[in-house]
C-alpha atoms as a PDB file:
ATOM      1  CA  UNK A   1     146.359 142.056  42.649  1.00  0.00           C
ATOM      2  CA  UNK A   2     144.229 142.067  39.202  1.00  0.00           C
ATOM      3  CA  UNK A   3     140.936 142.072  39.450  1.00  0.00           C
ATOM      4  CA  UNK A   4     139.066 140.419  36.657  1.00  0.00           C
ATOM      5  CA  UNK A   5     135.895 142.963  35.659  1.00  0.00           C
ATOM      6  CA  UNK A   6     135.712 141.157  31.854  1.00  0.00           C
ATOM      7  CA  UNK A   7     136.946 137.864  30.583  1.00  0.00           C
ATOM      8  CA  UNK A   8     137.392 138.638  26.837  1.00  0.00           C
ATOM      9  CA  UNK A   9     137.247 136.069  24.908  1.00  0.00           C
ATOM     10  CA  UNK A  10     139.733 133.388  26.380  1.00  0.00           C
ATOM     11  CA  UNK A  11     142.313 134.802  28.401  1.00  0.00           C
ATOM     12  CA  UNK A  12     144.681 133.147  30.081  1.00  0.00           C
ATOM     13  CA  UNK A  13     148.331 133.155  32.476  1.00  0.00           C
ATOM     14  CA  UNK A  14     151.674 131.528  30.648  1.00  0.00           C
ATOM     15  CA  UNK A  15     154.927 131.569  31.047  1.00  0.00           C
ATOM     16  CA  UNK A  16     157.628 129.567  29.000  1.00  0.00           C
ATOM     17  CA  UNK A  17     156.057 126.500  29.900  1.00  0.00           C
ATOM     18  CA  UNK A  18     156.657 123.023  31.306  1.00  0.00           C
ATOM     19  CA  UNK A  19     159.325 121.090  30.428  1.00  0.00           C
ATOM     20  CA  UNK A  20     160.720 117.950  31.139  1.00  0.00           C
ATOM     21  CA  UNK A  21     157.675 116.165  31.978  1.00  0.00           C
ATOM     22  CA  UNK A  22     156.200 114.950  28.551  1.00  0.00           C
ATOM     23  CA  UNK A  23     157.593 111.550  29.483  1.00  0.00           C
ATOM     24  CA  UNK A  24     154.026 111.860  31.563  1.00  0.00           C
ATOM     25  CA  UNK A  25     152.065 112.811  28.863  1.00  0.00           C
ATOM     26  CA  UNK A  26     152.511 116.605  29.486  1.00  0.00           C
ATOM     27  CA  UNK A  27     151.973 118.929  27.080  1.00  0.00           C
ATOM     28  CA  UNK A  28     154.588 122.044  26.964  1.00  0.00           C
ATOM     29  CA  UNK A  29     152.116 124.873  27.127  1.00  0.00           C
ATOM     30  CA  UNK A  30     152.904 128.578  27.656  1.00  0.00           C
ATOM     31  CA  UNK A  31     152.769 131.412  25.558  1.00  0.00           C
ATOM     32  CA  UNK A  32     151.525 130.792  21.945  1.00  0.00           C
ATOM     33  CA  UNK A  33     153.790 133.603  20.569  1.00  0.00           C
ATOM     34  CA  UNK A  34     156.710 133.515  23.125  1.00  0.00           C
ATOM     35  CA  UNK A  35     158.523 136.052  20.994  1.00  0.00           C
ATOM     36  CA  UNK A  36     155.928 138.850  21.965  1.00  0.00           C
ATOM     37  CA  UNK A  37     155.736 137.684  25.791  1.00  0.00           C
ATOM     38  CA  UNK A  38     159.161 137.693  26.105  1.00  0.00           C
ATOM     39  CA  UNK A  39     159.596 141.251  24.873  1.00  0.00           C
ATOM     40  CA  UNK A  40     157.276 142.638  27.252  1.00  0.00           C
ATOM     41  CA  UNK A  41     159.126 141.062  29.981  1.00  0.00           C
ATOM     42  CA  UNK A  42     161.865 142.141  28.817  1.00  0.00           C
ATOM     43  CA  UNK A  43     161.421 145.792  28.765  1.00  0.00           C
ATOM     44  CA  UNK A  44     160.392 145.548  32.311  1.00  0.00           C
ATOM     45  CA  UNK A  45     163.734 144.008  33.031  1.00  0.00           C
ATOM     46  CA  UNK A  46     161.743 140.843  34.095  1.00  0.00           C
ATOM     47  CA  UNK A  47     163.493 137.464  33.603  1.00  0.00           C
ATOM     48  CA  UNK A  48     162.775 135.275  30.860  1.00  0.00           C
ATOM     49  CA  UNK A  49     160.320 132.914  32.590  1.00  0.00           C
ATOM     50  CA  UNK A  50     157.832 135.645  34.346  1.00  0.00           C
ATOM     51  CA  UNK A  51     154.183 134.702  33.571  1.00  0.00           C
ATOM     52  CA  UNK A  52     152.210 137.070  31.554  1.00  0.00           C
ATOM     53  CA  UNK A  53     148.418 137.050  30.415  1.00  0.00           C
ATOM     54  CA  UNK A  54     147.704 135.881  27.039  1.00  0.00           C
ATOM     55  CA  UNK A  55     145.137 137.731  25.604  1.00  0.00           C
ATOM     56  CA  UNK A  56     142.838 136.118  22.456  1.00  0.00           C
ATOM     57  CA  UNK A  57     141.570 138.010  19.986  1.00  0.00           C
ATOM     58  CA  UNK A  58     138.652 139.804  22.318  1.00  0.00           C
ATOM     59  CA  UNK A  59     140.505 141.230  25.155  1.00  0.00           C
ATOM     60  CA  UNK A  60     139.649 141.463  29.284  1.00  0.00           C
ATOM     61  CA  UNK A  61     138.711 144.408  31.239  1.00  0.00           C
ATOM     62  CA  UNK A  62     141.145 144.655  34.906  1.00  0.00           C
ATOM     63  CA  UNK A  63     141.265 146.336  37.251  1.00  0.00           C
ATOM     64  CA  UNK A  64     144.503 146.907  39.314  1.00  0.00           C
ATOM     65  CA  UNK A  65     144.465 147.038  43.069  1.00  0.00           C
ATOM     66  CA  UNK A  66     148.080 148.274  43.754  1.00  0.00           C
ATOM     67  CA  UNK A  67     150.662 150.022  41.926  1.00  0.00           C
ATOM     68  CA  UNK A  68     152.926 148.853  39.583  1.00  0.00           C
ATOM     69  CA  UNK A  69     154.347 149.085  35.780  1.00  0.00           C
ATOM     70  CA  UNK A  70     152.992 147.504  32.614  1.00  0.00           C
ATOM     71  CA  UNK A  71     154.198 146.295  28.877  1.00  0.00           C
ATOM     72  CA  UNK A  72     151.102 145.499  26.632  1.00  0.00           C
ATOM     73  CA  UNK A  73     152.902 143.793  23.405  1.00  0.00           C
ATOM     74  CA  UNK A  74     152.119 141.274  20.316  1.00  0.00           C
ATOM     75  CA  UNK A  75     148.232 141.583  18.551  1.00  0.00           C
ATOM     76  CA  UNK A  76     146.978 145.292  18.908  1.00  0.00           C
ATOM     77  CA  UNK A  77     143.641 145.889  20.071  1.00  0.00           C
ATOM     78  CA  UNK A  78     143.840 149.389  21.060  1.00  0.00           C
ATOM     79  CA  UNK A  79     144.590 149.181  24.861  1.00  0.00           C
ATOM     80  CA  UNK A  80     143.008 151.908  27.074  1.00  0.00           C
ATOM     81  CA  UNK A  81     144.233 152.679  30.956  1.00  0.00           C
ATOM     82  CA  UNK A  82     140.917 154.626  32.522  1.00  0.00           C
ATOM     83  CA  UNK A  83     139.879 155.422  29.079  1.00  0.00           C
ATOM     84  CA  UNK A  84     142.587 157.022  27.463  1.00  0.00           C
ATOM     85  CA  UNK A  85     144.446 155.611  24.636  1.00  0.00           C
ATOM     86  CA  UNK A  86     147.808 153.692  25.681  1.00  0.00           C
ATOM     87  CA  UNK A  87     150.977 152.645  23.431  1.00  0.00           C
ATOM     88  CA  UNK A  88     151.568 149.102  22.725  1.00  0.00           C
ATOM     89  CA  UNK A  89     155.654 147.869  23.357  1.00  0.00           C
ATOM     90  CA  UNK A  90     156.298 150.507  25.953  1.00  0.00           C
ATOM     91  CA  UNK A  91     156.241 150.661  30.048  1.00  0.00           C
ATOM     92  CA  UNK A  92     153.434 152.211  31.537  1.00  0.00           C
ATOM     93  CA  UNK A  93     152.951 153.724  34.933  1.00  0.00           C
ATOM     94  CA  UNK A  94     149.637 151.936  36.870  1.00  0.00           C
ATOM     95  CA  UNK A  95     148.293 152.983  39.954  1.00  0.00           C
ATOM     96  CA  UNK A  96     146.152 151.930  42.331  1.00  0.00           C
ATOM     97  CA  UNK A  97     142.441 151.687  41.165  1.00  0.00           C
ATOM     98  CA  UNK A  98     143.690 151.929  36.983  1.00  0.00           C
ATOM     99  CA  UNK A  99     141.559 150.413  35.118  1.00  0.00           C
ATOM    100  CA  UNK A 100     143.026 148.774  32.110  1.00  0.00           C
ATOM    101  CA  UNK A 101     140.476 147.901  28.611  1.00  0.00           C
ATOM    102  CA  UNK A 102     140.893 146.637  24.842  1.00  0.00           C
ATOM    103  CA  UNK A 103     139.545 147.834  22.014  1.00  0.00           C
ATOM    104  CA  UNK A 104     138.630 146.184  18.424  1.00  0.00           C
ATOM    105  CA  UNK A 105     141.739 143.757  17.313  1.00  0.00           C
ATOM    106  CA  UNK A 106     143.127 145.571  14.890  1.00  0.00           C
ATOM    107  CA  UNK A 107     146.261 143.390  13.549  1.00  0.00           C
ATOM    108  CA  UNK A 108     147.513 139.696  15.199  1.00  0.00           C
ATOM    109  CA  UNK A 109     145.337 137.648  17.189  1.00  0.00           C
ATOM    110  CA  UNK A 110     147.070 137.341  20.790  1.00  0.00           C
ATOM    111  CA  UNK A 111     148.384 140.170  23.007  1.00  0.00           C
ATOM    112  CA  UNK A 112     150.552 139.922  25.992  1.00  0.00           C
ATOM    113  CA  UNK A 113     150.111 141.739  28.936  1.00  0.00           C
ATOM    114  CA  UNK A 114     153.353 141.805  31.486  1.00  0.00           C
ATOM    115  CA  UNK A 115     153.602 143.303  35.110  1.00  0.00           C
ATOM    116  CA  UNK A 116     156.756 143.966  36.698  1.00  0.00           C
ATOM    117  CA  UNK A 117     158.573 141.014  38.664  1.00  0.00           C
ATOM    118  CA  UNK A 118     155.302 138.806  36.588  1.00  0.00           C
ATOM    119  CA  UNK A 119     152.157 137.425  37.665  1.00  0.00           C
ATOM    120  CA  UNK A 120     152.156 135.076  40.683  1.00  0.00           C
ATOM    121  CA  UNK A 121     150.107 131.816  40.615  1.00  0.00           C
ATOM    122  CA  UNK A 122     150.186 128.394  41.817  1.00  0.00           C
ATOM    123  CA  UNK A 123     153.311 126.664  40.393  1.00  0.00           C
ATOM    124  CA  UNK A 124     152.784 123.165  38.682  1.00  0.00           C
ATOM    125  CA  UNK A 125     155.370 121.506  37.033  1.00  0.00           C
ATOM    126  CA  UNK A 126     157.648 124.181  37.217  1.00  0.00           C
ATOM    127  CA  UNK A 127     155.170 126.525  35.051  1.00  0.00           C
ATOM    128  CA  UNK A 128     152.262 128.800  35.981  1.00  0.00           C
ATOM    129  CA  UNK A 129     150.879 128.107  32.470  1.00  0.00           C
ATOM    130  CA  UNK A 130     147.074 127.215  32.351  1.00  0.00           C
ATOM    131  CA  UNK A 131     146.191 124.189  31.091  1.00  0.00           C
ATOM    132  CA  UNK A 132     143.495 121.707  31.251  1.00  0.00           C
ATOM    133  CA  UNK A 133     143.635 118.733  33.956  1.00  0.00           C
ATOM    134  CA  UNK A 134     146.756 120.310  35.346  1.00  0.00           C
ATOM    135  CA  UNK A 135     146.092 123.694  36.603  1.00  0.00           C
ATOM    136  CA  UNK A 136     142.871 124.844  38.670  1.00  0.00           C
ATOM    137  CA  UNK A 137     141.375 126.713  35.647  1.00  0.00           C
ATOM    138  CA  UNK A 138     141.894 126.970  31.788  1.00  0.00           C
ATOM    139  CA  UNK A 139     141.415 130.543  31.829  1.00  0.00           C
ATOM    140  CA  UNK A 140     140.927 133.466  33.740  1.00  0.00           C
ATOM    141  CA  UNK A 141     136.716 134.227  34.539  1.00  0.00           C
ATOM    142  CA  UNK A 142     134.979 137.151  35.952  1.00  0.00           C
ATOM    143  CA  UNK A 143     135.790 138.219  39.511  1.00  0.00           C
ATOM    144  CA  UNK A 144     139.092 136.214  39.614  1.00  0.00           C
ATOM    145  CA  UNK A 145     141.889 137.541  41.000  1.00  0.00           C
ATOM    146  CA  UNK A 146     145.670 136.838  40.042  1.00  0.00           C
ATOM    147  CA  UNK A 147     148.408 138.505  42.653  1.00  0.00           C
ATOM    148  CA  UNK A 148     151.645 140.249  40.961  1.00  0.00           C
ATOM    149  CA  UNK A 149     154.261 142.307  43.260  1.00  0.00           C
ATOM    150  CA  UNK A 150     153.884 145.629  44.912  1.00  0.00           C
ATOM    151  CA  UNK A 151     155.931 148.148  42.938  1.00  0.00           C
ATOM    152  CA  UNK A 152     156.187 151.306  44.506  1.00  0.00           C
ATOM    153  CA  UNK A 153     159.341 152.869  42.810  1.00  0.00           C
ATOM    154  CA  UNK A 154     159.452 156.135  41.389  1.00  0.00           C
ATOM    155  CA  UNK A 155     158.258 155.669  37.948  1.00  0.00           C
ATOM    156  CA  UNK A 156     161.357 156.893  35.645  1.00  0.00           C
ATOM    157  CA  UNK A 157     161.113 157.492  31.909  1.00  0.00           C
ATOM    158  CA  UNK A 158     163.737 155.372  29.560  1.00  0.00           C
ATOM    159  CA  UNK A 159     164.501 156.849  26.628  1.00  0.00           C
ATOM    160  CA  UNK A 160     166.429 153.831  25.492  1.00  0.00           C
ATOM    161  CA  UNK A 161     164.670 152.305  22.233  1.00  0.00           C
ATOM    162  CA  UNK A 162     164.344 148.513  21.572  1.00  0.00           C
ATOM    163  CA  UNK A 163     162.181 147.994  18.169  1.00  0.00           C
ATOM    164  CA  UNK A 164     159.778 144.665  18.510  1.00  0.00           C
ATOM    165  CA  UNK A 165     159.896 142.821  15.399  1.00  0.00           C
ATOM    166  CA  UNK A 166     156.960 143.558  13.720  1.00  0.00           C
ATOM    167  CA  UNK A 167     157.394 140.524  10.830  1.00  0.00           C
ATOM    168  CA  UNK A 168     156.025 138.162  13.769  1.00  0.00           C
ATOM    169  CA  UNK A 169     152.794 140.303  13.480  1.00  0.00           C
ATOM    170  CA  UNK A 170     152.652 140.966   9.252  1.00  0.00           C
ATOM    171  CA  UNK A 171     154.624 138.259   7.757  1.00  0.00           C
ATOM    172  CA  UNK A 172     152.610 135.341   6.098  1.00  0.00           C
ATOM    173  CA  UNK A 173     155.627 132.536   5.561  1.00  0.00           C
ATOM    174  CA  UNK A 174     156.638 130.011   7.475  1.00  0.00           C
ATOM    175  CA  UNK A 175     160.008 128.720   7.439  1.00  0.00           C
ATOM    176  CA  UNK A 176     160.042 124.944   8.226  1.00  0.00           C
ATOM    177  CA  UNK A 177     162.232 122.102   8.362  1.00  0.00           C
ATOM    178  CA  UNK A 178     161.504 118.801   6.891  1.00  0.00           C
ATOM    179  CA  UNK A 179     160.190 116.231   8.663  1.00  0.00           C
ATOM    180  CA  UNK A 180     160.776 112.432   9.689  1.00  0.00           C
ATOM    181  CA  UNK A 181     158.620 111.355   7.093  1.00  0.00           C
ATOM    182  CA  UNK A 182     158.705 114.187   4.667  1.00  0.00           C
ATOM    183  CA  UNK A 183     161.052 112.056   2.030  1.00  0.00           C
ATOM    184  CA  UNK A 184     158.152 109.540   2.007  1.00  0.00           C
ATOM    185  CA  UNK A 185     155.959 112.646   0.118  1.00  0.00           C
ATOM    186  CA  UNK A 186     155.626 112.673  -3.788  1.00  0.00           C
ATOM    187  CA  UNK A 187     157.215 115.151  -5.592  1.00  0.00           C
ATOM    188  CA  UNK A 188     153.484 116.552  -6.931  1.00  0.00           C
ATOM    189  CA  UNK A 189     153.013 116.935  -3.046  1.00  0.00           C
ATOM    190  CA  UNK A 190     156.596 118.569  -2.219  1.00  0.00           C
ATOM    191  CA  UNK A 191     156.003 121.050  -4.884  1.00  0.00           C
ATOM    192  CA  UNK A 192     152.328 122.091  -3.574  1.00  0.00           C
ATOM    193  CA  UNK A 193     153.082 122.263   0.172  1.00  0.00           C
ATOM    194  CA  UNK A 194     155.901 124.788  -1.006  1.00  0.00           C
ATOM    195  CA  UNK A 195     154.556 126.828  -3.913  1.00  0.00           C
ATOM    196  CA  UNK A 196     150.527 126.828  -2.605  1.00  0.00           C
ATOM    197  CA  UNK A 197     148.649 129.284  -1.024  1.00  0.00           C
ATOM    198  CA  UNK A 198     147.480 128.008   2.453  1.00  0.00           C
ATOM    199  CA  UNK A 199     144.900 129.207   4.801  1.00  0.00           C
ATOM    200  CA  UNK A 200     144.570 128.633   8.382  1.00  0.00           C
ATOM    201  CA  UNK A 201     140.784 127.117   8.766  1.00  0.00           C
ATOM    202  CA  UNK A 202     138.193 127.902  11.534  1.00  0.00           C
ATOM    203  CA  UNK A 203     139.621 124.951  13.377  1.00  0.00           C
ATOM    204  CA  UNK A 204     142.661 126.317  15.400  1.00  0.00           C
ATOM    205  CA  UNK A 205     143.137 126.741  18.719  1.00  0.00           C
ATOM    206  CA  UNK A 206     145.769 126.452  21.549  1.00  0.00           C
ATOM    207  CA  UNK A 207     146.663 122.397  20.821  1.00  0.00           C
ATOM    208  CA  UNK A 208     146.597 122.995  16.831  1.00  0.00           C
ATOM    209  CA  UNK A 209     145.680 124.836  13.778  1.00  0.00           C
ATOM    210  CA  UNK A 210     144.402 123.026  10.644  1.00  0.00           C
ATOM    211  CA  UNK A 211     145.145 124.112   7.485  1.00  0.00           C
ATOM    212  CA  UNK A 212     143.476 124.442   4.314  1.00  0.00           C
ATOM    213  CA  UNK A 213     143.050 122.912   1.542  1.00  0.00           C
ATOM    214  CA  UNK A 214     143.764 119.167   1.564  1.00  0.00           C
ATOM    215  CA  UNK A 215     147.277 117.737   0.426  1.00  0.00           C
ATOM    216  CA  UNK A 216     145.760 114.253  -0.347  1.00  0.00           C
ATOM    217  CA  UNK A 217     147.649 111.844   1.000  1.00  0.00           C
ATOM    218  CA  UNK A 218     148.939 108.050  -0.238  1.00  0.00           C
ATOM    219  CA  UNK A 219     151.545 107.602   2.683  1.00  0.00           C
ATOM    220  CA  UNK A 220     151.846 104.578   5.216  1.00  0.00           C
ATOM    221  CA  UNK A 221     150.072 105.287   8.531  1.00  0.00           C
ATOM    222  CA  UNK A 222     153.064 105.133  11.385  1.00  0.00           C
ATOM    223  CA  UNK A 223     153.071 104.048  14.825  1.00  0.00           C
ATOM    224  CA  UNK A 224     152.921 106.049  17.471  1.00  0.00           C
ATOM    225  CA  UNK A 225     155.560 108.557  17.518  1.00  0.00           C
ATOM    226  CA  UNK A 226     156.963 112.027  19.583  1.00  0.00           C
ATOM    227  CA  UNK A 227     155.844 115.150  18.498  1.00  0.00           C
ATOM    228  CA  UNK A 228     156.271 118.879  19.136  1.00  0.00           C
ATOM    229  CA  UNK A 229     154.907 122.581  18.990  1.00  0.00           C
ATOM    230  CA  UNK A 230     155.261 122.924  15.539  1.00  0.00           C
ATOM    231  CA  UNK A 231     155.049 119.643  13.719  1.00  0.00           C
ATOM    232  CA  UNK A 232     152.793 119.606  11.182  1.00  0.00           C
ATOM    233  CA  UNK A 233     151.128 116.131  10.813  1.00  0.00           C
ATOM    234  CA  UNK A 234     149.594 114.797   7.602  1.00  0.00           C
ATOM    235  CA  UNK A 235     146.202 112.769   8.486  1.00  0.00           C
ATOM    236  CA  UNK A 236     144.759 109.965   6.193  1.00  0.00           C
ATOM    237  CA  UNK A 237     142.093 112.523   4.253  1.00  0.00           C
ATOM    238  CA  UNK A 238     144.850 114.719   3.710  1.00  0.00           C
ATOM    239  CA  UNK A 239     144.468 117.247   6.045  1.00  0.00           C
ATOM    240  CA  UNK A 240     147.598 119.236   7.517  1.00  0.00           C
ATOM    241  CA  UNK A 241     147.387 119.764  11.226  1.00  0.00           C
ATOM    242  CA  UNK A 242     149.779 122.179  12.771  1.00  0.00           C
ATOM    243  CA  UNK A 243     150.914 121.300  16.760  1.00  0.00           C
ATOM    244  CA  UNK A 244     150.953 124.462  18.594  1.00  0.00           C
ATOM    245  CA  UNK A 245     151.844 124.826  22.228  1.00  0.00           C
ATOM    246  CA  UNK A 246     148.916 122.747  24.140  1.00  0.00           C
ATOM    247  CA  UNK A 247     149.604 120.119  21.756  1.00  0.00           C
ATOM    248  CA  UNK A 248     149.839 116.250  23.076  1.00  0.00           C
ATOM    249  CA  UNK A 249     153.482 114.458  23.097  1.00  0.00           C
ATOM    250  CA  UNK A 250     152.943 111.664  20.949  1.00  0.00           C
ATOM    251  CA  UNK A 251     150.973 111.102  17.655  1.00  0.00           C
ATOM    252  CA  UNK A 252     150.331 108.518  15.227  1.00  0.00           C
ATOM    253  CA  UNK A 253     150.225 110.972  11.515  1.00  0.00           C
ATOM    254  CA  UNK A 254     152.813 110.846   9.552  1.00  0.00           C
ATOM    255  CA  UNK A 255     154.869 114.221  10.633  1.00  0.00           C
ATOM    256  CA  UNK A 256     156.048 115.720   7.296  1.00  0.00           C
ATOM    257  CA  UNK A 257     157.193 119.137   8.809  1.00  0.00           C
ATOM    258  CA  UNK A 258     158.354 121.224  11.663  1.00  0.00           C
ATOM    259  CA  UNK A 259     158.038 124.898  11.902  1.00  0.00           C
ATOM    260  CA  UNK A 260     160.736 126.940  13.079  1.00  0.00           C
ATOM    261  CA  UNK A 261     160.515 128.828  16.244  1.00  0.00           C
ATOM    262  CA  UNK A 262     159.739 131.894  14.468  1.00  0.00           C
ATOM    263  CA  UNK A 263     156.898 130.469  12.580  1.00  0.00           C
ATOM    264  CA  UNK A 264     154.856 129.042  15.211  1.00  0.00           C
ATOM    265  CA  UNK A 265     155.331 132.876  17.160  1.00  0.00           C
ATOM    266  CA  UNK A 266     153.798 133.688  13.704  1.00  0.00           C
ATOM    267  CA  UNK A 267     151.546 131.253  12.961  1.00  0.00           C
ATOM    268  CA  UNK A 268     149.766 131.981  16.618  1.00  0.00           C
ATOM    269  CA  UNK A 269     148.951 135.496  15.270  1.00  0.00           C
ATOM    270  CA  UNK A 270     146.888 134.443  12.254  1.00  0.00           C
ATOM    271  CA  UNK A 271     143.029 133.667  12.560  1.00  0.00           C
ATOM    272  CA  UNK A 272     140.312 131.699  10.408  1.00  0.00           C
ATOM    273  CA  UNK A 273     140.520 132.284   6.325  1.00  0.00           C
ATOM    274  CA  UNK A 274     144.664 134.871   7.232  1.00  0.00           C
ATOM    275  CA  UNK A 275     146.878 133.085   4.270  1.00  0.00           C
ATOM    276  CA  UNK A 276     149.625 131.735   4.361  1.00  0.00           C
ATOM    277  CA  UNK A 277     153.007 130.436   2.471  1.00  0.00           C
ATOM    278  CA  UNK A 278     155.578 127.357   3.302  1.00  0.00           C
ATOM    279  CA  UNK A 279     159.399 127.440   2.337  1.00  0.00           C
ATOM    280  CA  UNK A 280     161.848 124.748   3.357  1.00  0.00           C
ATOM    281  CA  UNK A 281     164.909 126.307   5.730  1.00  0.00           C
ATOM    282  CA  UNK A 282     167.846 124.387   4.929  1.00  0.00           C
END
């Protein structure tokens, strides 16, 4: 088990997420940057859908209670194990008693923590993934406790190399696709989404990021309609709102575009005032 000495700012258990259930009003959840918590399952040989912790821009203090091996990938904020310096996209050793730490972010804004065989907590809806009204807690708190495997096997050093994609982390563009209503957009506002310089605004969070400055806007509201991690909705003042992975199922702004899978993994890394650039994929 993890024992929780520090919170950090707002950290929190996901996995892939829930799906097939946003007939209910369900939002998908998981991990904001999924390309980041995958890797660090993945060089523990975990499967796919093993839960990590998210970690937010301020990272937790834990302390492990048995042994077992670690990946520490995505946003670096200078991890520490007992107070010594640890690498970032590479297994670690932990014993009983280790006592793992962050540092000052230094470059992203979410880091992933993996175990091996993942962190086990109540199933709902197929996912472990925290979320509000659906799981017992939005986040993980002082003194909690969240249960992983015992591993016990001789620790063996890999000298096999896998690179992590560091573009997720540095790259400022995101590739989108057009949206339902993006033909209903005049060509003054086709050519600014595209060739402006945007910035994400102190408003974003898990459910969306809002983006700065205004488009304006002259389009006919629309009813009711699905959306998805990624959409990027276009409200009456002209504001653009990007859906990230808490986002609700169905919303009534025009949706103009939809980020690629790759962008939002991108897009979760940036902070208040990080720029950023649009291009159309075709």
């Amino acid at each position: 088990m993890i024992k929780v000495l520090k919170s950090g700012f707002f950290t929190t258990i996901q996995d892939e997420g829930r799906f097939g259930y946003r007939q209910y009003g369900i939002p998908v959840s998981g991990a904001m940057d999924i390309y980041s918590s995958g890797f660090a399952n993945a060089l523990l040989g975990n499967t796919k859908d093993c839960a990590t912790i998210e970690v937010t821009m301020v990272g937790p203090t834990l302390q492990f209670l048995k042994p077992t091996r670690i990946v520490i990938s995505g946003a670096y904020m200078k991890p520490k194990l007992n107070d010594v310096a640890i690498g970032m996209n590479s297994v670690i050793a932990i014993e009983s008693n280790d006592i793992l730490s962050f540092g000052r972010l230094e470059k992203g804004f979410r880091s992933y923590l993996a175990v091996k065989g993942g962190f086990i907590t109540e199933k709902i809806f197929e996912s472990r993934s925290m979320f509000s009204n659906i799981t017992r807690a939005t986040h993980l708190s002082v003194h909690d406790g969240v249960d992983y495997l015992d591993d016990k096997q001789e620790f063996e050093n890999s000298h096999a190399h896998v690179k992590f994609d560091n573009s997720i982390l540095n790259s400022n563009h995101l590739e989108v696709y057009e949206g339902p209503e993006f033909e209903q957009l005049s060509s003054e506002q086709k050519n600014k989404l595209i060739h402006s310089e945007w910035k994400v605004s102190k408003l974003n969070n898990r459910m969306a990021y809002q983006l700065e400055p205004l488009l304006g806007n002259s389009l006919d509201p629309i009813l009711t309609a699905p959306v998805l991690p990624g959409t990027v909705q276009l409200t009456p003042k002209g504001q653009l709102i990007v859906l990230m992975r808490d986002c609700q199922t169905t919303g009534g702004y025009p949706r103009i575009l939809q980020l690629t899978k790759k962008a939002i993994n991108v897009l979760s890394q940036k902070t208040t005032g990080n720029s950023l650039k649009i291009s159309l994929k075709d």
